[in-house]
Structure formats: C-alpha cells, structure tokens
PDB file of N, CA and C in Angstrom:
ATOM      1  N   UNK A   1     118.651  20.814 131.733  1.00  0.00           N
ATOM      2  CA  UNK A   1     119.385  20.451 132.906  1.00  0.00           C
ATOM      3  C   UNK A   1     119.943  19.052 132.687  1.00  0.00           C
ATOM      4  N   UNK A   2     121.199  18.726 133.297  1.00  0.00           N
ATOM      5  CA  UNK A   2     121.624  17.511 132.745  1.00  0.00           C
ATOM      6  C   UNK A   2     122.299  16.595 134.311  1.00  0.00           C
ATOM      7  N   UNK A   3     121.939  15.681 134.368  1.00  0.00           N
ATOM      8  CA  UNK A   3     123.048  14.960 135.782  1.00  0.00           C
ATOM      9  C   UNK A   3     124.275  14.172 135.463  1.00  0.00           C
ATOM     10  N   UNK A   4     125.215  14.533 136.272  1.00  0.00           N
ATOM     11  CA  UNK A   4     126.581  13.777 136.151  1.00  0.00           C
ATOM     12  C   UNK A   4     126.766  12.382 136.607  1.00  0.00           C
ATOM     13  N   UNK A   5     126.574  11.563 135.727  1.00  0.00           N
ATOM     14  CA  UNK A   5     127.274  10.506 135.885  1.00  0.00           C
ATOM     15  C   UNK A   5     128.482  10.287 136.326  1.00  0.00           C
ATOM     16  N   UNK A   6     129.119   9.979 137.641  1.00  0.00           N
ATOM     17  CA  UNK A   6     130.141   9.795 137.730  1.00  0.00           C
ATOM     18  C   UNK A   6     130.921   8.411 137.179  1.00  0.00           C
ATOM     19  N   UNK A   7     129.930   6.876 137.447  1.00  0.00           N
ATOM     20  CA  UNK A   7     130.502   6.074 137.161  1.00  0.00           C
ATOM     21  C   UNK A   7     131.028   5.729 135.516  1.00  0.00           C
ATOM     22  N   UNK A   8     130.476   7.137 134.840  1.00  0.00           N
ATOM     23  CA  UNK A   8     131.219   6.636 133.463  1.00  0.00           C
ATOM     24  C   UNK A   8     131.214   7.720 132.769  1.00  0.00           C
ATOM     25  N   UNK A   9     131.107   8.972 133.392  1.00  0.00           N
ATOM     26  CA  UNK A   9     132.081  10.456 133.424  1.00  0.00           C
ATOM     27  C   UNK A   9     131.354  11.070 132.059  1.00  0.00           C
ATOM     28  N   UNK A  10     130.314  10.506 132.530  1.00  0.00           N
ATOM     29  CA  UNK A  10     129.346  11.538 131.724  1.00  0.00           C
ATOM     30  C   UNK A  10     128.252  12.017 131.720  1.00  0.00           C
ATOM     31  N   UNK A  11     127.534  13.197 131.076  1.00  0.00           N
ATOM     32  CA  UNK A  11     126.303  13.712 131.652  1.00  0.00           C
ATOM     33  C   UNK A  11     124.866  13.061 130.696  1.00  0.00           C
ATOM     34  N   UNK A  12     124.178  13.337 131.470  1.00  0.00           N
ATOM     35  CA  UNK A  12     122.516  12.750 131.234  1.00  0.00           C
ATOM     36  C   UNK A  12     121.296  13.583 130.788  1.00  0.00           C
ATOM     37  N   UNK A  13     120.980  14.453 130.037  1.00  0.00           N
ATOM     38  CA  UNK A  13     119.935  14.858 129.922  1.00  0.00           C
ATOM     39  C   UNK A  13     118.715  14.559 130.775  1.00  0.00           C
ATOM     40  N   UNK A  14     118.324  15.399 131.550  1.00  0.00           N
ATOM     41  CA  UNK A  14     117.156  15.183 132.576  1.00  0.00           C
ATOM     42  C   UNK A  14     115.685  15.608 131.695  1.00  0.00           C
ATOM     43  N   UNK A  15     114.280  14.677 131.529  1.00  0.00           N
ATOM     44  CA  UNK A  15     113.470  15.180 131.143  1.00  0.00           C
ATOM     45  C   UNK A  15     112.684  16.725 131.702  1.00  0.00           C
ATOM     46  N   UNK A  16     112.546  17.582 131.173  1.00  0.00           N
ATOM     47  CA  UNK A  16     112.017  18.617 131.578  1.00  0.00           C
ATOM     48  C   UNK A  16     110.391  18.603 131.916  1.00  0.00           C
ATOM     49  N   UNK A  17     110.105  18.481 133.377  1.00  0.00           N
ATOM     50  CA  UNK A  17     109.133  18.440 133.843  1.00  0.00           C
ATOM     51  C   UNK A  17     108.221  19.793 134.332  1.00  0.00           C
ATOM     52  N   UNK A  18     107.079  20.075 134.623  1.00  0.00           N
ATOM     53  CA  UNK A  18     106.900  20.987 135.510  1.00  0.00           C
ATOM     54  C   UNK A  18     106.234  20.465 136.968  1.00  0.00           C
ATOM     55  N   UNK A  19     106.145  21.584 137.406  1.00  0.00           N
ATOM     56  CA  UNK A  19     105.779  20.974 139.091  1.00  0.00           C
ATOM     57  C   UNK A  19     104.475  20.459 138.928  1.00  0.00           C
ATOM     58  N   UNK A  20     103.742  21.249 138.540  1.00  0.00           N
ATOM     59  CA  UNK A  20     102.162  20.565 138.731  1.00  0.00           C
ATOM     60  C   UNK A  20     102.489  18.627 138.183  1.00  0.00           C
ATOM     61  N   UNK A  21     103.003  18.995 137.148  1.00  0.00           N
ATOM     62  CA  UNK A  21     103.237  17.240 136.739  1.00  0.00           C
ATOM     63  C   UNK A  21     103.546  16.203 137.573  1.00  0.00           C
ATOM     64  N   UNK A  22     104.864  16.881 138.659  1.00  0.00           N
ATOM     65  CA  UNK A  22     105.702  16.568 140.044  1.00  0.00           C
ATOM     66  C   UNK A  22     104.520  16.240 141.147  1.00  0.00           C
ATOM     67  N   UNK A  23     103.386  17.243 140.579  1.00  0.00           N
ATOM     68  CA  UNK A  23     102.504  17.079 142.316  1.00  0.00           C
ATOM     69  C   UNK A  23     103.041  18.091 143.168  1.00  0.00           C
ATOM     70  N   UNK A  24     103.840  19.034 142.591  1.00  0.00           N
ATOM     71  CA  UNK A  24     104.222  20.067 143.719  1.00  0.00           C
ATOM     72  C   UNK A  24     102.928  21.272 143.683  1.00  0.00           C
ATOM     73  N   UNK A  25     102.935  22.033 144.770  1.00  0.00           N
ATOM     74  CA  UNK A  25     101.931  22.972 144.613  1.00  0.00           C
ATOM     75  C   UNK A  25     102.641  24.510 145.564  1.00  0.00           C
ATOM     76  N   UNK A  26     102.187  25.466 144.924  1.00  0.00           N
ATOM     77  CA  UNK A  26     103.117  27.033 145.114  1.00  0.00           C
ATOM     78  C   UNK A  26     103.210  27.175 146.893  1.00  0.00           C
ATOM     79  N   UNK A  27     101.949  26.767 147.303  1.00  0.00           N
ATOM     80  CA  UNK A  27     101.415  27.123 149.064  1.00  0.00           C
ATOM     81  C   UNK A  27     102.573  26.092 149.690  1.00  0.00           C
ATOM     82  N   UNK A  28     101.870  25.059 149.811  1.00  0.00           N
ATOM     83  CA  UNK A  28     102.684  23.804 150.380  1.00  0.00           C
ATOM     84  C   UNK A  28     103.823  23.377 149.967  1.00  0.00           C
ATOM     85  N   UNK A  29     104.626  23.905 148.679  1.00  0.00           N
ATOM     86  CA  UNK A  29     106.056  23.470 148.477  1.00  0.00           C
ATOM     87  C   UNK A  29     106.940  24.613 147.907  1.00  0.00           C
ATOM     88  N   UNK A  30     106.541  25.665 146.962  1.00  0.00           N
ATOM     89  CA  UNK A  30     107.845  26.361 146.479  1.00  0.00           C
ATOM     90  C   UNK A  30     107.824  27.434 147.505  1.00  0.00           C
ATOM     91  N   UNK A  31     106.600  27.774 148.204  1.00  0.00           N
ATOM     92  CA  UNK A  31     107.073  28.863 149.410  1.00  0.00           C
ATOM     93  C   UNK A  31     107.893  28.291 150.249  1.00  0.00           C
ATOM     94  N   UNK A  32     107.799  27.362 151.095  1.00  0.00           N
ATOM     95  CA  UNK A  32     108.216  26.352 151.855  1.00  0.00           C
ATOM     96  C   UNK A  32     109.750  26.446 151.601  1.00  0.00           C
ATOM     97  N   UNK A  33     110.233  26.321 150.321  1.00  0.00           N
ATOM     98  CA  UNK A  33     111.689  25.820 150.106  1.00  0.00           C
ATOM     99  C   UNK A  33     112.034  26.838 150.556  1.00  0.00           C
ATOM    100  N   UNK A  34     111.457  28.364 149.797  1.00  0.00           N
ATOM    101  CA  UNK A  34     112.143  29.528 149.533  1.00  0.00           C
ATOM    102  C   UNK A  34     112.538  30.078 150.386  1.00  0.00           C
ATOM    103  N   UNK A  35     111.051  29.957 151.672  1.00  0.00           N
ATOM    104  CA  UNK A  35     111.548  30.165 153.244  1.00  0.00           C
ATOM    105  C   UNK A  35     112.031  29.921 154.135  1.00  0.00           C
ATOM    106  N   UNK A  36     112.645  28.724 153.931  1.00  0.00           N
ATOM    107  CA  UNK A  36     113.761  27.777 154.341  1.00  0.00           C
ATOM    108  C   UNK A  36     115.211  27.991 153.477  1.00  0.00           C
ATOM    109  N   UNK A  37     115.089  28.076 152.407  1.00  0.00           N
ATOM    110  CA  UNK A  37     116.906  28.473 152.040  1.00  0.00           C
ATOM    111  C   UNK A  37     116.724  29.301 150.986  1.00  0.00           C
ATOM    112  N   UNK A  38     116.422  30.773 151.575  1.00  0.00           N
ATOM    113  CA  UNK A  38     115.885  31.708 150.509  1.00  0.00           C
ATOM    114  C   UNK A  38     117.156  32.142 149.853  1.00  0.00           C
ATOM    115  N   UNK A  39     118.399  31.509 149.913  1.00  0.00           N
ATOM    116  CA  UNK A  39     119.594  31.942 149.063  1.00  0.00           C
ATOM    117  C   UNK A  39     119.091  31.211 147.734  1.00  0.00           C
ATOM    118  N   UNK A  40     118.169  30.263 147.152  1.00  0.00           N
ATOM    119  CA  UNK A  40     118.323  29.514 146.215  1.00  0.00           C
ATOM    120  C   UNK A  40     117.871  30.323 145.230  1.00  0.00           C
ATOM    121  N   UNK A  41     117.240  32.049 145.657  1.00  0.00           N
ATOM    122  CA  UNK A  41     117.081  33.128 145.173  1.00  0.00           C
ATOM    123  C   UNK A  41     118.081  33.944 144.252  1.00  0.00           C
ATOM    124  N   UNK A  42     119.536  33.274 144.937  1.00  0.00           N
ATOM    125  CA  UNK A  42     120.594  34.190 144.389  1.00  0.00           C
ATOM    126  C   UNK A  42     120.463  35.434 144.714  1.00  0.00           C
ATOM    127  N   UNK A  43     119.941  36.066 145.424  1.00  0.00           N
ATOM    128  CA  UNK A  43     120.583  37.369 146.227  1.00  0.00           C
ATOM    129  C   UNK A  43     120.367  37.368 147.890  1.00  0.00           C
ATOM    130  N   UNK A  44     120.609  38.545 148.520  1.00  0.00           N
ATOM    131  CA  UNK A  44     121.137  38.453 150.307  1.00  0.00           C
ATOM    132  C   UNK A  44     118.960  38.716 149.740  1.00  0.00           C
ATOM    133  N   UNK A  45     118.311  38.101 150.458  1.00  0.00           N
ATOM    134  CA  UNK A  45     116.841  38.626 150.840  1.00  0.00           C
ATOM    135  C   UNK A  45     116.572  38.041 152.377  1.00  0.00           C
ATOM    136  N   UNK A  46     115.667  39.070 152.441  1.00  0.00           N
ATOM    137  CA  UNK A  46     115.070  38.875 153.836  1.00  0.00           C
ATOM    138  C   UNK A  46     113.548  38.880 153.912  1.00  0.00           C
ATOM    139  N   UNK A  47     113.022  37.560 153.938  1.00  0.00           N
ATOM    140  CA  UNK A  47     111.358  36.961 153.984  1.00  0.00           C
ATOM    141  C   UNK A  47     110.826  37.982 155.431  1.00  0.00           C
ATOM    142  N   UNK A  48     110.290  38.796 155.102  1.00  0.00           N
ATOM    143  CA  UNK A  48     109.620  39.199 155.859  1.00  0.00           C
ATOM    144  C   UNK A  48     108.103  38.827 156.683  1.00  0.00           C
ATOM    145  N   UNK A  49     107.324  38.520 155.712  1.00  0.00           N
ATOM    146  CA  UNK A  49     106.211  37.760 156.251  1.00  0.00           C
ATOM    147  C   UNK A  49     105.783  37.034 154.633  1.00  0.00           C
ATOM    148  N   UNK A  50     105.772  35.666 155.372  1.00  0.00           N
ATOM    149  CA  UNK A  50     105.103  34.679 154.228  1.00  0.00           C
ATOM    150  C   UNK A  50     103.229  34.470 154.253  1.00  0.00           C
ATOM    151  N   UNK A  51     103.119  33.902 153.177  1.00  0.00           N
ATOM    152  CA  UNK A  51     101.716  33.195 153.076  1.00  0.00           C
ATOM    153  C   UNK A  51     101.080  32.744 154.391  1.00  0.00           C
ATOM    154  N   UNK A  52      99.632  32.548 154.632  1.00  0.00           N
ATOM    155  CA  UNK A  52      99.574  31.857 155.941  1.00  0.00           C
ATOM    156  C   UNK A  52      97.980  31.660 155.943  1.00  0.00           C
ATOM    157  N   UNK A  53      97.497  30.491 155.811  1.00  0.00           N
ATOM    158  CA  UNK A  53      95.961  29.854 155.922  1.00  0.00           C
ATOM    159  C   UNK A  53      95.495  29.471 157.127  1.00  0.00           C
ATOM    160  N   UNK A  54      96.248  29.587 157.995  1.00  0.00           N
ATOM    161  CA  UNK A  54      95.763  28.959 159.329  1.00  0.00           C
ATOM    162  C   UNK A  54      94.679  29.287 160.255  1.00  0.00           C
ATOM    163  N   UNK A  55      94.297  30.603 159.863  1.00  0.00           N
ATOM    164  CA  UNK A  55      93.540  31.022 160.433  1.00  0.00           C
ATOM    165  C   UNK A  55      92.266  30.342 160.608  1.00  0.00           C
ATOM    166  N   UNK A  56      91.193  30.606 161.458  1.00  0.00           N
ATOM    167  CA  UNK A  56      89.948  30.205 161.174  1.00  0.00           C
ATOM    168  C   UNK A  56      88.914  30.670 160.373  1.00  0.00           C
ATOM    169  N   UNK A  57      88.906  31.791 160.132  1.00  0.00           N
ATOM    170  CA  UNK A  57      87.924  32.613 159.093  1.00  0.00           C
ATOM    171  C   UNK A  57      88.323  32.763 157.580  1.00  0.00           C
ATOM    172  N   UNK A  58      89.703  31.920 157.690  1.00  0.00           N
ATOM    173  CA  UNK A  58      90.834  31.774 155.947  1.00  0.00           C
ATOM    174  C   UNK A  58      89.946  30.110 155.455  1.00  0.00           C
ATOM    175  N   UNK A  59      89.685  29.169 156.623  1.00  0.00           N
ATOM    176  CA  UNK A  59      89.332  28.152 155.697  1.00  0.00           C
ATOM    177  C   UNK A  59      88.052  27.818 154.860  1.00  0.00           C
ATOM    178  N   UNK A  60      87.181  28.790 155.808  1.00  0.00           N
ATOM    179  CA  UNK A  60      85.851  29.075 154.710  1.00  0.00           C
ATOM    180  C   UNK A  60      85.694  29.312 153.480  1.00  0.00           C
ATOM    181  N   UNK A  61      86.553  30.321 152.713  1.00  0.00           N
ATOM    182  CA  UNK A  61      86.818  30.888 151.820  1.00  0.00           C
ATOM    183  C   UNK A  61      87.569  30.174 150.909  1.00  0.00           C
ATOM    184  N   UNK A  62      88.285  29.451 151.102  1.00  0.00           N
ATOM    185  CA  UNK A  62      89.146  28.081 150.543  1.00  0.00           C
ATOM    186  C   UNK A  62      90.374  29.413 150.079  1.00  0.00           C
ATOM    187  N   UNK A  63      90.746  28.826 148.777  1.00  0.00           N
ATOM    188  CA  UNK A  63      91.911  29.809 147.998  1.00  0.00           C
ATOM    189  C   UNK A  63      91.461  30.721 146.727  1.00  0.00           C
ATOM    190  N   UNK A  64      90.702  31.221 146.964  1.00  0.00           N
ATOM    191  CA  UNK A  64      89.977  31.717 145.619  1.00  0.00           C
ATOM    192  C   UNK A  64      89.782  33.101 146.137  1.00  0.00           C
ATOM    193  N   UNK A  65      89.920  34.392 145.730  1.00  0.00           N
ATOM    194  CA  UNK A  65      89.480  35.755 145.898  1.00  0.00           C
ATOM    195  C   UNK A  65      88.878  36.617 145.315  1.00  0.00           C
ATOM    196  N   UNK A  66      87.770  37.261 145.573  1.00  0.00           N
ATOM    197  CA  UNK A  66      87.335  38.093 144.470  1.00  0.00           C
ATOM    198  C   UNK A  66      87.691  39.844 144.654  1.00  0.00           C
TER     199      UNK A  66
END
C-alpha cells in the first residue's frame, strides 16, 4: 500500500503492519467498522445480526468456547 504525497507528487511506501501490532482487536474494532460501513466489503450485504457480549451469563465465560 503506498500514500500520495501531494506536496511533491509522489507516492510513499507504507510499512506493512498487522492489527494485533496496531492494538486493534476482531470484537471491538474490525466488526465495528464492518457494521458501520459494510460497503468496505465490496458487495450490496446486509448484517443481519452481529457479535454481542453484553449479556450477563456471556461475561463469566470470558471469550473462550469449548
């Protein structure tokens, strides 16, 4: 991926990171985006029901399943 410099009309090589490196995490940020501007999907989709911890009997269990 590269960014455009405009002030001197040229592009930049961006270091290639991953999210965990970023501090991003799948629950709290890439669902989040997706369900908010799920075009960044590149096709017509329709989020029907997302992820959801809120419950009270979900925080016991933390994120782990057997």
């Amino acid at each position: 991926m590269y960014r455009i410099n405009t002030n001197n009309n040229r592009i930049e090589k961006i270091e290639q990171r991953s999210f965990t490196e970023l501090g991003f995490k799948e629950r709290e940020n890439l669902q989040e985006w997706i369900a908010n501007e799920v075009s960044v999907l590149g096709e017509d989709l329709l989020i029907i029901q997302k992820e959801f911890s809120g419950f009270d009997d979900t925080q016991a269990f933390g994120s782990s399943c057997a």
